[in-house]
C-alpha atoms as a PDB file:
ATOM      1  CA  UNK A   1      36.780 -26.685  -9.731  1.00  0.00           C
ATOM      2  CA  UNK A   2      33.922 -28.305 -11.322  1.00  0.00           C
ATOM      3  CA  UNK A   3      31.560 -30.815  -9.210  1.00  0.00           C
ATOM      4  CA  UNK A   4      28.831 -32.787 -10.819  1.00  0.00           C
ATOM      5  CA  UNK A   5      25.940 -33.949  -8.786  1.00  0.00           C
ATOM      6  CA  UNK A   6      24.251 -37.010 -10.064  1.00  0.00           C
ATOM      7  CA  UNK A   7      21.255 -37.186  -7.473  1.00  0.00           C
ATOM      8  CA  UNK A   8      20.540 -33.166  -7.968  1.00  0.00           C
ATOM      9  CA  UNK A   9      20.451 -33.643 -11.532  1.00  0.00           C
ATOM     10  CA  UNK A  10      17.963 -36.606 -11.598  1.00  0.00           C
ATOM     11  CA  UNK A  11      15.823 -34.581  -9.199  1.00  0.00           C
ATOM     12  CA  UNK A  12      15.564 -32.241 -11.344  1.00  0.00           C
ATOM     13  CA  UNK A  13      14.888 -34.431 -14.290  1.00  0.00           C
ATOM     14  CA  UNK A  14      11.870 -35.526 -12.006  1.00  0.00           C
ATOM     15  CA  UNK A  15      10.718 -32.652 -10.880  1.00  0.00           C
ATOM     16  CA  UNK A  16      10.834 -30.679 -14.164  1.00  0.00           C
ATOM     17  CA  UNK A  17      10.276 -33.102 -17.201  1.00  0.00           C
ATOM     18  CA  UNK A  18      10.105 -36.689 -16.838  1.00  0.00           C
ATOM     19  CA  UNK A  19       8.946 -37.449 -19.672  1.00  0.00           C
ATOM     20  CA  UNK A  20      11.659 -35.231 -21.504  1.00  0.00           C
ATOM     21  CA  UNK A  21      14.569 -35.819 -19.743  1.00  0.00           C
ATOM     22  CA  UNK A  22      16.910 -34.980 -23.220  1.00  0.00           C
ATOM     23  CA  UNK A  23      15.564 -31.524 -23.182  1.00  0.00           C
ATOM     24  CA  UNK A  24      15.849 -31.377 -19.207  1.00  0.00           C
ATOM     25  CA  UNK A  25      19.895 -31.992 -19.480  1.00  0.00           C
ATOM     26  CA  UNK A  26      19.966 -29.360 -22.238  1.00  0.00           C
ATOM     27  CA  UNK A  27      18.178 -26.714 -20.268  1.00  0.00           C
ATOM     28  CA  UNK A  28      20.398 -27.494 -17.459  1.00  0.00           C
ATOM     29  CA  UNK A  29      23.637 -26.921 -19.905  1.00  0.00           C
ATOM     30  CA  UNK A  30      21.857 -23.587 -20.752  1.00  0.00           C
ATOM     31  CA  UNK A  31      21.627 -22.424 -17.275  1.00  0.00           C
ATOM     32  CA  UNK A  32      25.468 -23.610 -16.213  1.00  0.00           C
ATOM     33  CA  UNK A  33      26.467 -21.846 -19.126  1.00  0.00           C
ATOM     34  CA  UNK A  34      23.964 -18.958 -18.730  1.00  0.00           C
ATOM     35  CA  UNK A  35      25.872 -18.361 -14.734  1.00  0.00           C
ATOM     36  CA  UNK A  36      29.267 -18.963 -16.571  1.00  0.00           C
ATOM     37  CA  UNK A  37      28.918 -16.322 -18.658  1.00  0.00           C
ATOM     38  CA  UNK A  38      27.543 -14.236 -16.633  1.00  0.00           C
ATOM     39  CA  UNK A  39      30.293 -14.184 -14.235  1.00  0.00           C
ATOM     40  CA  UNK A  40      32.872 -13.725 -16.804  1.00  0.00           C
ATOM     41  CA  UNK A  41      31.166 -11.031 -18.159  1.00  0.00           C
ATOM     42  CA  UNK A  42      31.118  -9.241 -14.379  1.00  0.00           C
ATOM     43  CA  UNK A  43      35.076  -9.903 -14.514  1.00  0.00           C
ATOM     44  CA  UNK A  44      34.490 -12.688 -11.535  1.00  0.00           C
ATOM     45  CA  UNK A  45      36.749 -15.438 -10.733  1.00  0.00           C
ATOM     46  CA  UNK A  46      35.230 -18.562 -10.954  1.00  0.00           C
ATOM     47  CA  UNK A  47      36.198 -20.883  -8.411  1.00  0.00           C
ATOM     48  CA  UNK A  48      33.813 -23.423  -8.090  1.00  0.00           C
ATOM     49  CA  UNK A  49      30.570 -24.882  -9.882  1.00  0.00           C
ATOM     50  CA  UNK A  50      28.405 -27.323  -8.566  1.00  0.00           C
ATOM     51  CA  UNK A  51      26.162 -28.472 -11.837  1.00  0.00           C
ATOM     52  CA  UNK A  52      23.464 -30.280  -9.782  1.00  0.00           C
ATOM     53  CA  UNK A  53      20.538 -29.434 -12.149  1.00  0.00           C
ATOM     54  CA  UNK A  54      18.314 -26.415 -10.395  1.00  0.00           C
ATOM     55  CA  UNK A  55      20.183 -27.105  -6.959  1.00  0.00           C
ATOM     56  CA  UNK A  56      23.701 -25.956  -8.209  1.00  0.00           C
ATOM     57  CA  UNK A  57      26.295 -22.717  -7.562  1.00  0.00           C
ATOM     58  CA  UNK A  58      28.568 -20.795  -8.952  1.00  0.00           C
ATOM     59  CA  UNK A  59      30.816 -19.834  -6.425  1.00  0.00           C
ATOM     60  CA  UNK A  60      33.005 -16.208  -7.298  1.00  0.00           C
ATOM     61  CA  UNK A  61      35.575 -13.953  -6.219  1.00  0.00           C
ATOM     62  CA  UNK A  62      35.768 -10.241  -7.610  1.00  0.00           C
ATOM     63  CA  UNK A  63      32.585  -9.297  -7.765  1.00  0.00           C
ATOM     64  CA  UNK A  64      32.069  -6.125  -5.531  1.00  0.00           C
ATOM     65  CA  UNK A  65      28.552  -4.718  -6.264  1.00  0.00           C
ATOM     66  CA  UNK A  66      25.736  -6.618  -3.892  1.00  0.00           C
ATOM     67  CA  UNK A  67      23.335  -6.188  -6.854  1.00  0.00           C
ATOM     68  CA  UNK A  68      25.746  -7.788  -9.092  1.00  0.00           C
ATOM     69  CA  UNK A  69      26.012 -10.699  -7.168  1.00  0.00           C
ATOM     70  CA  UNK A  70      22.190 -11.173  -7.296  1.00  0.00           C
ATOM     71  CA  UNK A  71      22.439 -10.655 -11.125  1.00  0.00           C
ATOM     72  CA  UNK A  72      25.011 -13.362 -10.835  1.00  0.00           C
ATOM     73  CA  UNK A  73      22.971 -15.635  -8.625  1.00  0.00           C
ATOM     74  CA  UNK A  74      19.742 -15.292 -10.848  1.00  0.00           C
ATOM     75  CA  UNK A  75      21.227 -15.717 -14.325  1.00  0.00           C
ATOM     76  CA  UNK A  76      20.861 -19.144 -15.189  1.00  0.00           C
ATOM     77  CA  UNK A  77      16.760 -18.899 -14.454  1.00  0.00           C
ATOM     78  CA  UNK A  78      17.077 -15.437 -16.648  1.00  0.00           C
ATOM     79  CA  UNK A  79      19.227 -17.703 -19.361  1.00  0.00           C
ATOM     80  CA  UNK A  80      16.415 -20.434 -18.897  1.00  0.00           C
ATOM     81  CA  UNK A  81      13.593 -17.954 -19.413  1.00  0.00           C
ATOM     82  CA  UNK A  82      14.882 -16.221 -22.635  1.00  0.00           C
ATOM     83  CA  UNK A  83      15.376 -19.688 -24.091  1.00  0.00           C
ATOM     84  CA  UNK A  84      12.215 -20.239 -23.711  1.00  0.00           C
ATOM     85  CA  UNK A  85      10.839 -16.993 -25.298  1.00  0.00           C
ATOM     86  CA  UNK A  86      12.824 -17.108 -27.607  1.00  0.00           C
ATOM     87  CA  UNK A  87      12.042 -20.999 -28.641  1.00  0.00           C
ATOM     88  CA  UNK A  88       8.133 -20.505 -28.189  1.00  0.00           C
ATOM     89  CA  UNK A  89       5.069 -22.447 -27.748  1.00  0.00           C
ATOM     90  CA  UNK A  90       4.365 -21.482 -23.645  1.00  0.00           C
ATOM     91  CA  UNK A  91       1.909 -19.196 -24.823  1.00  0.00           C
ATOM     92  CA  UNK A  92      -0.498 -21.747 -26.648  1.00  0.00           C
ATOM     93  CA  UNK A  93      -0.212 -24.659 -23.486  1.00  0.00           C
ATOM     94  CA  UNK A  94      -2.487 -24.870 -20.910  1.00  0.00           C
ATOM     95  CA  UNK A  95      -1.180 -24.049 -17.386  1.00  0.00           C
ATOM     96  CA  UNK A  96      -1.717 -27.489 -15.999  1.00  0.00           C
ATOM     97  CA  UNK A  97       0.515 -28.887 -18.500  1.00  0.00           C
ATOM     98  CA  UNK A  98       3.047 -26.150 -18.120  1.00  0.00           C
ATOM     99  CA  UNK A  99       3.073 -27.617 -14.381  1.00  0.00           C
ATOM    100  CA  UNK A 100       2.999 -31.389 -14.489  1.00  0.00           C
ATOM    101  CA  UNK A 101       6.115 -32.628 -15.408  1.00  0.00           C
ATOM    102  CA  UNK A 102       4.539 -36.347 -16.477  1.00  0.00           C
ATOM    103  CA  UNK A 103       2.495 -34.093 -19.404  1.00  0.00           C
ATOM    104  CA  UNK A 104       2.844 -34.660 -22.888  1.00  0.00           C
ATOM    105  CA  UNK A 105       3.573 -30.977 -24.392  1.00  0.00           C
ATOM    106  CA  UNK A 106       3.803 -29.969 -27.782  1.00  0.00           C
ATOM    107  CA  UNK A 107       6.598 -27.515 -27.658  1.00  0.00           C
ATOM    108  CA  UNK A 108       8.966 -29.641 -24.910  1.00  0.00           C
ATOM    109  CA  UNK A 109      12.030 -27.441 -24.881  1.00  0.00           C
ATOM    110  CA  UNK A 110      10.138 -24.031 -24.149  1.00  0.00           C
ATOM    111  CA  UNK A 111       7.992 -25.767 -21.324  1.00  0.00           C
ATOM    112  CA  UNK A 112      11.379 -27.200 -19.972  1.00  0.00           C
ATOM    113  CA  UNK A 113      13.069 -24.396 -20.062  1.00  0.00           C
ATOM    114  CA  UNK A 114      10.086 -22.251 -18.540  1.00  0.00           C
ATOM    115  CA  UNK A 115      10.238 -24.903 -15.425  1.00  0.00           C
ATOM    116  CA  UNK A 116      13.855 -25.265 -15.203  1.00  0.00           C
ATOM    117  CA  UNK A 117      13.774 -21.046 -15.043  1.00  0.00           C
ATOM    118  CA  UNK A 118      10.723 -21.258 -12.125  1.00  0.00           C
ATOM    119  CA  UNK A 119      12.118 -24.219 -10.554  1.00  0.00           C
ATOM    120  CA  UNK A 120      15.479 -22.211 -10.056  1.00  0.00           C
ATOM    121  CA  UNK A 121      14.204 -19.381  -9.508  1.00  0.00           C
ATOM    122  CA  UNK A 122      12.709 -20.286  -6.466  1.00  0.00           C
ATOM    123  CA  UNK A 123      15.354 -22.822  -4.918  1.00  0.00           C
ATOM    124  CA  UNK A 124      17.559 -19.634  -5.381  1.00  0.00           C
ATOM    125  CA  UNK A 125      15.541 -17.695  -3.154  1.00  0.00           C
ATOM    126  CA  UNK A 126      15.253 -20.170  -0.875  1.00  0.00           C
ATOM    127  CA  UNK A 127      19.144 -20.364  -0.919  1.00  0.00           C
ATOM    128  CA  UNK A 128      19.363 -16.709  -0.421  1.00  0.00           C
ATOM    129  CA  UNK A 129      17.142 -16.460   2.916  1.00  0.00           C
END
């Protein structure tokens, strides 16, 4: 079953790029499809997703190992962050701008995809504890 949050995903648009909000909804395809695939590729059965932006779950049966529940948990910040490697640019902002989501970047979809991965990262350890 598949559950969209509106209100997560505009929360997310304002906490990670206002001013890019285009890029924000493709990061946030990236990391759905980043815990998708992930899970498939554990053998899980998927049966639910919540896509609300960095606030959304993957919810999966079959997946024995602890540690591959964590990978499972953690992979759409991990798809996030290697999108952003991979795309470029993080490297030659300035960390103020990497952090204020109303800043005007020059390489938008690396710096959105480096906040989406932080952003998530973090609400997903505050989901775990």
């Amino acid at each position: 079953m598949l559950m969209v949050d509106v209100v997560g995903i505009i929360v997310t648009i304002c906490l990670v790029g206002l001013r890019y909000p285009h890029y924000v909804l493709c990061a946030l395809i990236i990391n759905e499809l980043g815990r998708v695939l992930t899970t498939l590729f554990l053998h899980g059965r998927i049966e639910s997703i919540v896509a609300s932006g960095a606030f959304g779950s993957t919810t999966a049966e079959g997946i024995k190992s602890g540690g591959l529940t964590i990978l499972m948990i953690f992979s759409g910040a991990i798809a996030n962050y290697i999108v952003s490697a991979v795309a470029g640019g993080a490297a030659y902002e300035k960390t103020v701008r990497i952090l204020d989501p109303l800043a005007a970047v020059k390489h938008p979809f690396a710096i959105v995809n480096l906040r989406l991965a932080i952003l998530t990262f973090l609400i997903n350890i505050w989901q775990c504890l």
